[in-house]
Protein backbone atom coordinates (compact mmCIF):
# COMPACT_ATOMS: atom_id res chain seq x y z
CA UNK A 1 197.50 -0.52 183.17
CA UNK A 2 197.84 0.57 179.62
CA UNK A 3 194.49 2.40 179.40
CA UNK A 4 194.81 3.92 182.32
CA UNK A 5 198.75 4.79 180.79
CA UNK A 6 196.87 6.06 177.50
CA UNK A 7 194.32 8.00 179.10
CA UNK A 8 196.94 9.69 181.20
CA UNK A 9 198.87 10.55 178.82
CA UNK A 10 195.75 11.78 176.17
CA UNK A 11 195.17 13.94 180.29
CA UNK A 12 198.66 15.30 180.29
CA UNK A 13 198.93 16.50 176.53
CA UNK A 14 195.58 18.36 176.68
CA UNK A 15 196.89 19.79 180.09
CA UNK A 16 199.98 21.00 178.41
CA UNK A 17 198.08 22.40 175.19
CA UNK A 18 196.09 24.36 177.55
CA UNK A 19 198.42 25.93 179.79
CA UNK A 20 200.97 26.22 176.99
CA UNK A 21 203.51 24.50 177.60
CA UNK A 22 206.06 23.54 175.63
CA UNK A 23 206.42 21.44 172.88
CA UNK A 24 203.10 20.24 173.80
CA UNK A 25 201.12 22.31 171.32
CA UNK A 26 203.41 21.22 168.21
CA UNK A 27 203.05 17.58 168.75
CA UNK A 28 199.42 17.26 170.32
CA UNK A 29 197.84 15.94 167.74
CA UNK A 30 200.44 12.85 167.46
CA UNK A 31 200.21 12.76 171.41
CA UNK A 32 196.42 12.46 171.18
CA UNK A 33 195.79 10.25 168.39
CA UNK A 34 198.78 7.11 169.25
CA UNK A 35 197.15 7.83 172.93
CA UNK A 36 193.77 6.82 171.54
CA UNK A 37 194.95 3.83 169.57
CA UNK A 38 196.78 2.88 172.25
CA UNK A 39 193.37 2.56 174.65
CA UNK A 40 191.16 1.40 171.95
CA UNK A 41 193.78 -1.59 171.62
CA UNK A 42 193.86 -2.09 175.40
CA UNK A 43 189.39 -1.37 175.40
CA UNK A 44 189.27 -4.07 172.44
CA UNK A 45 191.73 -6.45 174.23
CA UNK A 46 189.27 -6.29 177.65
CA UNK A 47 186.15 -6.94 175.50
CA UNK A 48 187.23 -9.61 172.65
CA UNK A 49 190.53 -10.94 174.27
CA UNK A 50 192.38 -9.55 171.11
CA UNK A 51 195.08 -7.01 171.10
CA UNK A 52 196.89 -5.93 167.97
CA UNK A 53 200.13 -3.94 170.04
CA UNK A 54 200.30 -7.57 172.59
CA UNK A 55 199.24 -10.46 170.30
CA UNK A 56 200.40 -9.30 166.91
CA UNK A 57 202.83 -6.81 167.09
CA UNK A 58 204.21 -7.07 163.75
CA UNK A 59 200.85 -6.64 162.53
CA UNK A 60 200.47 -3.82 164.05
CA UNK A 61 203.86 -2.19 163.12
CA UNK A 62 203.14 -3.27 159.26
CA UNK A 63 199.53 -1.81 159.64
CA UNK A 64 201.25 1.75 160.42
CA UNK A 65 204.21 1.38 157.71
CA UNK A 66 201.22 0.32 155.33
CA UNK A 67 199.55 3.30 156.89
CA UNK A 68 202.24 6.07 156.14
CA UNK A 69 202.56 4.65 152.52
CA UNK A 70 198.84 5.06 151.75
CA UNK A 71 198.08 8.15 153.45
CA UNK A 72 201.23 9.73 151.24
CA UNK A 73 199.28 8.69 148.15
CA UNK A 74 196.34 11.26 149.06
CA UNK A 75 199.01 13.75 150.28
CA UNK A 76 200.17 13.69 146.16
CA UNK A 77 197.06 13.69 145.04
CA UNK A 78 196.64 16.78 146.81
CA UNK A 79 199.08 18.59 144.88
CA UNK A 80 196.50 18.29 142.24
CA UNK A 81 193.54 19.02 144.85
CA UNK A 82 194.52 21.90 146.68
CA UNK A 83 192.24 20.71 149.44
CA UNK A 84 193.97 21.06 152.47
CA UNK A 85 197.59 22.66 153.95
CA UNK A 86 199.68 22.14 157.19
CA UNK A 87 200.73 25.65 159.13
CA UNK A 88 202.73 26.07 162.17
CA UNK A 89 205.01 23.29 161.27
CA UNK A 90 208.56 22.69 162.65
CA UNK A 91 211.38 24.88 160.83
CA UNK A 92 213.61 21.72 160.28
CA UNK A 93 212.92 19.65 157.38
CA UNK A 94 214.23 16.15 159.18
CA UNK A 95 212.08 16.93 162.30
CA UNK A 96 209.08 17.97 160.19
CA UNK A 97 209.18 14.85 158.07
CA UNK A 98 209.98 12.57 160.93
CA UNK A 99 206.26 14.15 162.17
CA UNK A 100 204.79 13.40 159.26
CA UNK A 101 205.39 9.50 159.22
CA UNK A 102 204.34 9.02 162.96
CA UNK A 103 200.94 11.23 162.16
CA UNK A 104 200.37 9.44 158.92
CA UNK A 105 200.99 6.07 160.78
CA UNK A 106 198.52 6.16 163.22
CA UNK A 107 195.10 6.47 160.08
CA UNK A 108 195.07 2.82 159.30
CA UNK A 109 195.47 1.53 163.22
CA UNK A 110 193.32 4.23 163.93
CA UNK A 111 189.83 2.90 161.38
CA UNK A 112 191.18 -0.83 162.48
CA UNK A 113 190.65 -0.24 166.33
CA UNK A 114 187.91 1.87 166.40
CA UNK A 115 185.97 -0.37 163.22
CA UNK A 116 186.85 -3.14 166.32
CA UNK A 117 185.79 -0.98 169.15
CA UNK A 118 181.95 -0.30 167.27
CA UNK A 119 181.78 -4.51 166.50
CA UNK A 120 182.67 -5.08 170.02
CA UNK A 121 180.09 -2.86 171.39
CA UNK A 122 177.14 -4.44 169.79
CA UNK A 123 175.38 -2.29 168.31
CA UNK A 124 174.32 -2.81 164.52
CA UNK A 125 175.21 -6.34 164.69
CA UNK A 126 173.28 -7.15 161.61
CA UNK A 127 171.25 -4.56 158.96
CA UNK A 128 169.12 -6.73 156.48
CA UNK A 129 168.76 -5.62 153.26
CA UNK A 130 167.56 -6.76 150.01
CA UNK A 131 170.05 -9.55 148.68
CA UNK A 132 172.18 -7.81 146.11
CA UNK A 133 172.60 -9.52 142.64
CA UNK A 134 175.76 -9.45 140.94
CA UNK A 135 176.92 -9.76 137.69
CA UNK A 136 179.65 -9.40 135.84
CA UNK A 137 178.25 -6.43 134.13
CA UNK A 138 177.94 -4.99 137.28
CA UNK A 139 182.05 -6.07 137.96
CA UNK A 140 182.55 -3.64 134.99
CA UNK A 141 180.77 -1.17 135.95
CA UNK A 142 182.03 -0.74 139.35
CA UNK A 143 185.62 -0.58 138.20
CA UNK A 144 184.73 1.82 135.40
CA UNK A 145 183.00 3.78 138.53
CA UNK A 146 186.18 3.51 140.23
CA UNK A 147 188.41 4.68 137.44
CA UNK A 148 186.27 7.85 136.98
CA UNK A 149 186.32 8.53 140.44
CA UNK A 150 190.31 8.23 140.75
CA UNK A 151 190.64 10.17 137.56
CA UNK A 152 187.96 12.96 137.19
CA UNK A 153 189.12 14.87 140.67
CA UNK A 154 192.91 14.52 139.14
CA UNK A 155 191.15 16.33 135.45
CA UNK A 156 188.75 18.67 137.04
CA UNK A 157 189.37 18.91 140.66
CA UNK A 158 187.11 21.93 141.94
CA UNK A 159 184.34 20.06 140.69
CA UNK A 160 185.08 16.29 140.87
CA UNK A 161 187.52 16.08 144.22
CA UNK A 162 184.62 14.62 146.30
CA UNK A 163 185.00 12.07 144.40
CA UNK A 164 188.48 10.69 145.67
CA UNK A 165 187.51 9.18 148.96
CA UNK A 166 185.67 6.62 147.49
CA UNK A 167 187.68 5.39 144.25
CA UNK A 168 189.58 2.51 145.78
CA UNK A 169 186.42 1.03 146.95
CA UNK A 170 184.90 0.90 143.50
CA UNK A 171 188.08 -0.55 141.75
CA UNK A 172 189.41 -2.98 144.70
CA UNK A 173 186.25 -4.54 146.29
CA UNK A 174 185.35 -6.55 143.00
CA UNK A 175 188.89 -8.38 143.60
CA UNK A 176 187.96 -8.82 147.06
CA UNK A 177 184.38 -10.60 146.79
CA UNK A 178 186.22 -12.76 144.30
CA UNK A 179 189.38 -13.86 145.94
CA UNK A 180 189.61 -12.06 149.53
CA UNK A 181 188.76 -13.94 152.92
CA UNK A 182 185.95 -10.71 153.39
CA UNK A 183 184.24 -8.42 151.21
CA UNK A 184 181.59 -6.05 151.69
CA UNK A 185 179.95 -7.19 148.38
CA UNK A 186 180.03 -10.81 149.21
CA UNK A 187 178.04 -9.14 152.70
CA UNK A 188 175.36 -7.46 150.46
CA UNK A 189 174.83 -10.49 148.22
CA UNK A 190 173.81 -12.21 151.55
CA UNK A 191 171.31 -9.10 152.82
CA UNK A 192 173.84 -8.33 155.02
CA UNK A 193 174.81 -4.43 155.54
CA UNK A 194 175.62 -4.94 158.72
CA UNK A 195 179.68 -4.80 158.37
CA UNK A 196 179.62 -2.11 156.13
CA UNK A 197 177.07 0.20 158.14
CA UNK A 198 179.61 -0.59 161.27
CA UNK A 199 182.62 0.64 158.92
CA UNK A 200 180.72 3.66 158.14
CA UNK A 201 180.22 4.73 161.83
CA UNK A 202 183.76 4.02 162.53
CA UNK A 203 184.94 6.28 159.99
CA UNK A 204 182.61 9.01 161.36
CA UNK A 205 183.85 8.15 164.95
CA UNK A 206 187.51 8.71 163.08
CA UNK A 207 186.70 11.81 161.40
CA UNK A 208 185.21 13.57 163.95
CA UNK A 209 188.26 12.67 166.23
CA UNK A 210 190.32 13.72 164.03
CA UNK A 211 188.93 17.45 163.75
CA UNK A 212 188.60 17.60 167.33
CA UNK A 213 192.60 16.66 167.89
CA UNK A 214 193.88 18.75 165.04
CA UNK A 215 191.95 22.25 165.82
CA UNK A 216 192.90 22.48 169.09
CA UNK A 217 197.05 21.72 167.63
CA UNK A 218 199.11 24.51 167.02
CA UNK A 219 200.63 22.35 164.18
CA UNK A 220 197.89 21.60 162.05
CA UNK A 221 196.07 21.29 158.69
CA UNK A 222 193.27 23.25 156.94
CA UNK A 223 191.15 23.02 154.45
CA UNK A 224 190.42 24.98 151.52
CA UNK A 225 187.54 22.97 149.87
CA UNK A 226 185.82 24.80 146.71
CA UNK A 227 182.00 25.90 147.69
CA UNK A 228 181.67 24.33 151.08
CA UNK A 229 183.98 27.24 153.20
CA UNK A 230 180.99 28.66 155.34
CA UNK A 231 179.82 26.20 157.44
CA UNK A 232 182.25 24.80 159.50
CA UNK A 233 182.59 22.38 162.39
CA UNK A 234 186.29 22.94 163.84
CA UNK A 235 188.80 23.04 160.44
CA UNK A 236 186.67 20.92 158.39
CA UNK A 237 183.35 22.55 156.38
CA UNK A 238 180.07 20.33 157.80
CA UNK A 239 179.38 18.45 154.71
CA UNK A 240 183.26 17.47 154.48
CA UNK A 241 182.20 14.96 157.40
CA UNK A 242 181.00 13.26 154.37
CA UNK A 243 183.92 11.93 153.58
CA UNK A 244 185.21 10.26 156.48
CA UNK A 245 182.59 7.14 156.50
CA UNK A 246 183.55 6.09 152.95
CA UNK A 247 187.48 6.99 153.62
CA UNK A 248 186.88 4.24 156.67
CA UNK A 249 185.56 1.90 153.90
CA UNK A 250 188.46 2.71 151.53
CA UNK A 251 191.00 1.78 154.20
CA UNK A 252 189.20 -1.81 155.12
CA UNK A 253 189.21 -2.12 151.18
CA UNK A 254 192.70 -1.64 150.93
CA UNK A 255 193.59 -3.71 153.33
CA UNK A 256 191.38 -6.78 152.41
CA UNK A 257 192.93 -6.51 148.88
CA UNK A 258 197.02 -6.64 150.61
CA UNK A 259 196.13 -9.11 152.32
CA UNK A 260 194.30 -11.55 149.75
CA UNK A 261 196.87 -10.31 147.24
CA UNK A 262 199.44 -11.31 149.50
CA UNK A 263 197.98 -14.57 150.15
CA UNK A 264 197.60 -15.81 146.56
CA UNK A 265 201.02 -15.19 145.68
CA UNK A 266 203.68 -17.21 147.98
CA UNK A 267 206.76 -15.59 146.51
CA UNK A 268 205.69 -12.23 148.43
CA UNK A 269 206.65 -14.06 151.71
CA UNK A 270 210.31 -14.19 150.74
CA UNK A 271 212.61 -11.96 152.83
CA UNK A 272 214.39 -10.35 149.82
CA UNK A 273 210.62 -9.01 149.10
CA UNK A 274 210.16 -8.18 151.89
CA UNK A 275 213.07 -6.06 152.03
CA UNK A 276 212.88 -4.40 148.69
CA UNK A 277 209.34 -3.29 148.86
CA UNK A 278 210.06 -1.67 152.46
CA UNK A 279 212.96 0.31 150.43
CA UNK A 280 211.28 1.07 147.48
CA UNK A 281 208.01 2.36 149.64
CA UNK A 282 210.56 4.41 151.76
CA UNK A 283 211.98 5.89 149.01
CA UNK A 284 208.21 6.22 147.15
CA UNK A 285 207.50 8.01 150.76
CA UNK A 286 210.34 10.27 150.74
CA UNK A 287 209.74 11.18 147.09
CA UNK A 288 206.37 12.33 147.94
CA UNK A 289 207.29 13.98 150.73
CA UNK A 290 210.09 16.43 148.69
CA UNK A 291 207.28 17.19 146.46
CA UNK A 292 204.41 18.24 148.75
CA UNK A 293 206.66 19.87 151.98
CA UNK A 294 207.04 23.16 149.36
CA UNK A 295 203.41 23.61 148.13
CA UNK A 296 202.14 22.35 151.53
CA UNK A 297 203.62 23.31 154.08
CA UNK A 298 202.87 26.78 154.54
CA UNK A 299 203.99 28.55 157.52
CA UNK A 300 206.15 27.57 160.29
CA UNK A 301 206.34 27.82 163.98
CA UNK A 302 208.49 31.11 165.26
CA UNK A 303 209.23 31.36 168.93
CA UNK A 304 209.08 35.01 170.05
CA UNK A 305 212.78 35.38 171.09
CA UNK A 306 213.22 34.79 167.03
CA UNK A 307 209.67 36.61 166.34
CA UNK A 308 210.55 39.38 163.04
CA UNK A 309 207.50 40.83 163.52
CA UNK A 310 208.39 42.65 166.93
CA UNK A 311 211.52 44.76 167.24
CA UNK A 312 214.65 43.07 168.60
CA UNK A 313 214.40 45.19 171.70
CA UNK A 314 210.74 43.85 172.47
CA UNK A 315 211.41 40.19 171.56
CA UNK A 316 214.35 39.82 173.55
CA UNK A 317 212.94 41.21 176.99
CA UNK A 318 209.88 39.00 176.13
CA UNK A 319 211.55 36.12 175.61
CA UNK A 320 214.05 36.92 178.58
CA UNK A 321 210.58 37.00 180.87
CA UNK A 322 210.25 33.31 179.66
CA UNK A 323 207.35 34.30 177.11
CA UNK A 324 208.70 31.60 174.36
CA UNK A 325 205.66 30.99 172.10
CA UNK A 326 203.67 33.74 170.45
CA UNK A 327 200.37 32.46 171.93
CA UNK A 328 201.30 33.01 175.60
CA UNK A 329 202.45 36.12 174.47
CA UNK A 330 199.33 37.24 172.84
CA UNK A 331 197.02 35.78 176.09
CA UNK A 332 199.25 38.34 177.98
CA UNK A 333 198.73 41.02 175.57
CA UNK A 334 195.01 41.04 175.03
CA UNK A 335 194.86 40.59 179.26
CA UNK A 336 195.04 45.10 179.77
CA UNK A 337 196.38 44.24 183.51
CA UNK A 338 198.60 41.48 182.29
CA UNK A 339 200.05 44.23 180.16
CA UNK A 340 200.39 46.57 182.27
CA UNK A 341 202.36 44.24 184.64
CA UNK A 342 204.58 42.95 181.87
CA UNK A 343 204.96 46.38 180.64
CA UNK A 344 206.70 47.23 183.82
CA UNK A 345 208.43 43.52 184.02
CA UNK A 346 210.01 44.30 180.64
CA UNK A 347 211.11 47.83 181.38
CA UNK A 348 208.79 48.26 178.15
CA UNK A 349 206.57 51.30 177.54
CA UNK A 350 202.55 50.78 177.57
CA UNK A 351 202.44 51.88 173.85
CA UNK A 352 205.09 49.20 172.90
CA UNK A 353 203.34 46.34 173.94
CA UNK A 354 200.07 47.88 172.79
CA UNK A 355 202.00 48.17 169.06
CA UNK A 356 202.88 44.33 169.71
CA UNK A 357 199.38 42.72 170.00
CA UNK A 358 198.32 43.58 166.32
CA UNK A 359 201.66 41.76 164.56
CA UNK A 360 201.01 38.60 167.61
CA UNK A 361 197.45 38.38 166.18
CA UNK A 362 198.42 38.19 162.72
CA UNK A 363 201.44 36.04 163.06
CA UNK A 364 198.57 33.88 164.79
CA UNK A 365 195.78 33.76 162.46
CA UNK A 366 194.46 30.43 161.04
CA UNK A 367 198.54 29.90 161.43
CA UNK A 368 199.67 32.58 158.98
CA UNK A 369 202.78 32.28 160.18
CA UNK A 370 205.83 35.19 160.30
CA UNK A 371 206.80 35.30 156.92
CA UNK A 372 203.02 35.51 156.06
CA UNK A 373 202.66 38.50 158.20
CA UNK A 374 205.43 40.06 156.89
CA UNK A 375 204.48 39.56 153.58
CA UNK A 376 201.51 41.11 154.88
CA UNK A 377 202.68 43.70 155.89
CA UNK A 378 204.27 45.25 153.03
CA UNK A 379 200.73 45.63 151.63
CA UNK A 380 199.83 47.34 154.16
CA UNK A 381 198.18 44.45 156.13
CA UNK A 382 199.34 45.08 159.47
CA UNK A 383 196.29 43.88 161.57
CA UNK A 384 193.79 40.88 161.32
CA UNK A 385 191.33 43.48 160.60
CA UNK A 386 192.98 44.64 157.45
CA UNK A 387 192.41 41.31 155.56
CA UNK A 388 188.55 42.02 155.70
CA UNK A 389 189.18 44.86 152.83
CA UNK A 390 190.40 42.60 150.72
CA UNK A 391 189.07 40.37 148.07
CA UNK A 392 191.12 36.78 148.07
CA UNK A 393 192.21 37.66 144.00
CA UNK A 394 193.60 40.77 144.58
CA UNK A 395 195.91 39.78 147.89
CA UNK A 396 196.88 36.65 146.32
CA UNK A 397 198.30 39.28 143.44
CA UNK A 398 199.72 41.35 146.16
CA UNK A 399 201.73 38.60 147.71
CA UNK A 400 203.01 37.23 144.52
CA UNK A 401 204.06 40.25 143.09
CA UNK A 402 206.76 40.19 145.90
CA UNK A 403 208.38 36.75 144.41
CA UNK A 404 206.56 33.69 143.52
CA UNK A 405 206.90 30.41 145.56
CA UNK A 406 206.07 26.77 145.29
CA UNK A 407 203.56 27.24 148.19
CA UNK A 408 201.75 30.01 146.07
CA UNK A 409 199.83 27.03 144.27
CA UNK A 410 197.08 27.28 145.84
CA UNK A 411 197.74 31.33 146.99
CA UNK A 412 194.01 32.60 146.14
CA UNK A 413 192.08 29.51 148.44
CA UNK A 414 194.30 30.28 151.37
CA UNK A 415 193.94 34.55 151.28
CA UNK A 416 190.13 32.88 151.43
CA UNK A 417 190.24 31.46 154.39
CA UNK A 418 192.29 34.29 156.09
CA UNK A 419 189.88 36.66 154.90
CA UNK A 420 186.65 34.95 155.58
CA UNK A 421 188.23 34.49 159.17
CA UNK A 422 188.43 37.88 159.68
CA UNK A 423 185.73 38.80 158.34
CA UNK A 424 183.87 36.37 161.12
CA UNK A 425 186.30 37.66 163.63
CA UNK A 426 184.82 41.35 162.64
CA UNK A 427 181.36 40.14 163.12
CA UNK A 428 181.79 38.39 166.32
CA UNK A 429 183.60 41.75 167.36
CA UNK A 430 186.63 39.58 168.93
């Protein structure tokens, strides 16, 4: 009953991003991702007999608080990074905050069922490998490892920010073979990759779900990685896959340590604990959060009754016709009969609605936004076309000469990816 619930629902959403309908779109990737946890719980409960959401649900509710809190730690480290920025996003603060903690909840129970679903399947049950041999020496060095790691993309991050997706590994796991019920190390010492090859695949299986859900969102990220922009599979450049099968690893890390960290110290049990280090990691959340929303968040979600890039005249009988989000609008516009029909609909002239397809575009593109196109336009970009002329530099100049803003951080990386897009859109000859 509950797979069949979470498949239908996973069904419906994609239905509704497809035809449009709304607020489907906005929230499909939460739709899609708690409807996949939600059937790899109920697939993992029909194979082991174990269900996180029916047997432990307070585990599973702390495993998506924990999640929220440690997925907010790579959201500040981004400020730093510049890797990656959310468009489209809800106008209101409240609401667009209250989507960031169900989204960030769902990466922890997320690697944790699907890490389940590849053990339960079978398949790489155990990879021998030559014993490793530890030493303390080696305890050093890891940590050291793990200290560079967490600090060189934070000094240097164009060159080094690979480098944070595996950092907690490096400085947590030597705790773990030494005091937590599992480690990955204490695996290895026994020739045993197996558990650590499975974690791998799972955050693979994670990543590339994860691309999947979030391109086909109208809220979304994307990336602005230094050197690896051409080659892309969805949002994410190919080799950025990469990091997903060591960010699984980091998470089971993580984990492992609470847990055995927990464990060891009996006081943490105590309710007044309990309760103060839910507050203070609220409040650690929220922090973060009034920090990042300016530089990252960077354009939000305009229905076309509200749309300034169309005259009032145009956006009003379009929205009277029930046209509410840009992207039905533009599926009408770039349809020549569809125009002509709404044309007449709208008591609109042929050239109007022709003028209106080049702002929709814009307004559209890799989720520029309508202040972006606006913006835009007073450079005299008024079509997606236009951004090919320009070099990244030079419109990044453009747009701040009009007033800086937190957002303009990372101003030259994003006019990157709007140009490169166009310039692909120009070559395609879409």
């Amino acid at each position: 009953m509950i797979l069949a619930l979470g498949i239908l629902v996973l069904a419906a959403a994609t239905a509704g991003l497809v035809l449009l309908v709304e607020p489907v779109p906005t929230w499909y990737f939460h739709l899609a991702w708690w409807s996949y946890v939600v059937c790899a719980d109920d697939l993992n409960r029909r194979r082991t007999g174990g269900s996180l959401l029916r047997d432990r649900p307070r585990r599973f509710f702390w495993l998506a608080a924990a999640s929220v809190a440690w997925w907010t730690l790579f959201e500040a480290i981004n400020l730093r990074l510049g890797n990656w920025y959310y468009v489209m996003d809800v106008p209101s603060r409240a609401l667009r905050w209250a989507g960031g903690v169900v989204a960030f909840a769902t990466v922890l129970p997320a690697v944790v069922e699907t890490l389940a679903l590849v053990e339960s399947s079978g398949v790489m049950r155990s990879v021998r490998v030559a014993p490793l041999r530890w030493s303390p020496a080696k305890e050093v060095s890891c940590q050291a490892l793990g200290a560079s790691c967490f600090a060189l993309p934070l000094l240097w991050p164009d060159v080094f920010f690979p480098l944070t997706w595996g950092s907690f590994v490096f400085l947590l796991e030597p705790w773990n073979r030494r005091h937590a019920r599992r480690s990955f190390l204490r695996d290895l010492e026994a020739g045993e990759a197996g558990p650590l090859v499975r974690t791998l695949v799972a955050g693979l299986a994670c990543g590339l779900l994860w691309e999947t859900w979030n391109f086909w969102a109208r809220t979304k990220w994307i990336y602005t990685v230094p050197v690896f922009e051409e080659l892309k599979l969805f949002e994410m450049p190919l080799l950025g896959f990469l990091g997903f099968p060591p960010f699984a690893v980091q998470c089971i890390v993580l984990l492992r340590f609470v847990r055995g960290w927990l464990a060891r110290h009996a006081w943490t049990a105590a309710p007044a604990f309990r309760r103060s280090a839910l507050i203070a990691g609220a409040a650690a959340v929220l922090g973060v959060f009034a920090c990042v929303d300016p530089v990252t968040v960077d354009s939000f979600y305009v229905p076309v009754a509200k749309l300034p890039v169309l005259p009032p005249t145009v956006r009003a009988r379009l929205a009277a016709l029930g046209f509410s989000s840009p992207e039905r609008l533009r599926r009408a516009l770039d349809d020549p009969g569809e125009r002509a029909r709404l044309a007449e609909a709208a008591a609109l002239g042929a050239d109007e609605l022709e003028r209106a397809r080049a702002p929709v575009a814009l307004v559209l593109h890799q989720g520029l936004g309508a202040d972006r196109a606006l913006r835009l336009e007073r450079v005299g970009v008024r079509r997606v076309e236009d951004l090919a002329r320009w070099a990244p530099e030079s419109l990044a100049a453009a747009l701040r000469a009009q007033g800086p803003q937190p957002r303009d951080r990372f101003l030259e990386r994003r006019a990157g990816v709007w140009i490169r897009a166009a310039r692909r859109r120009a070559l395609s000859g879409r």
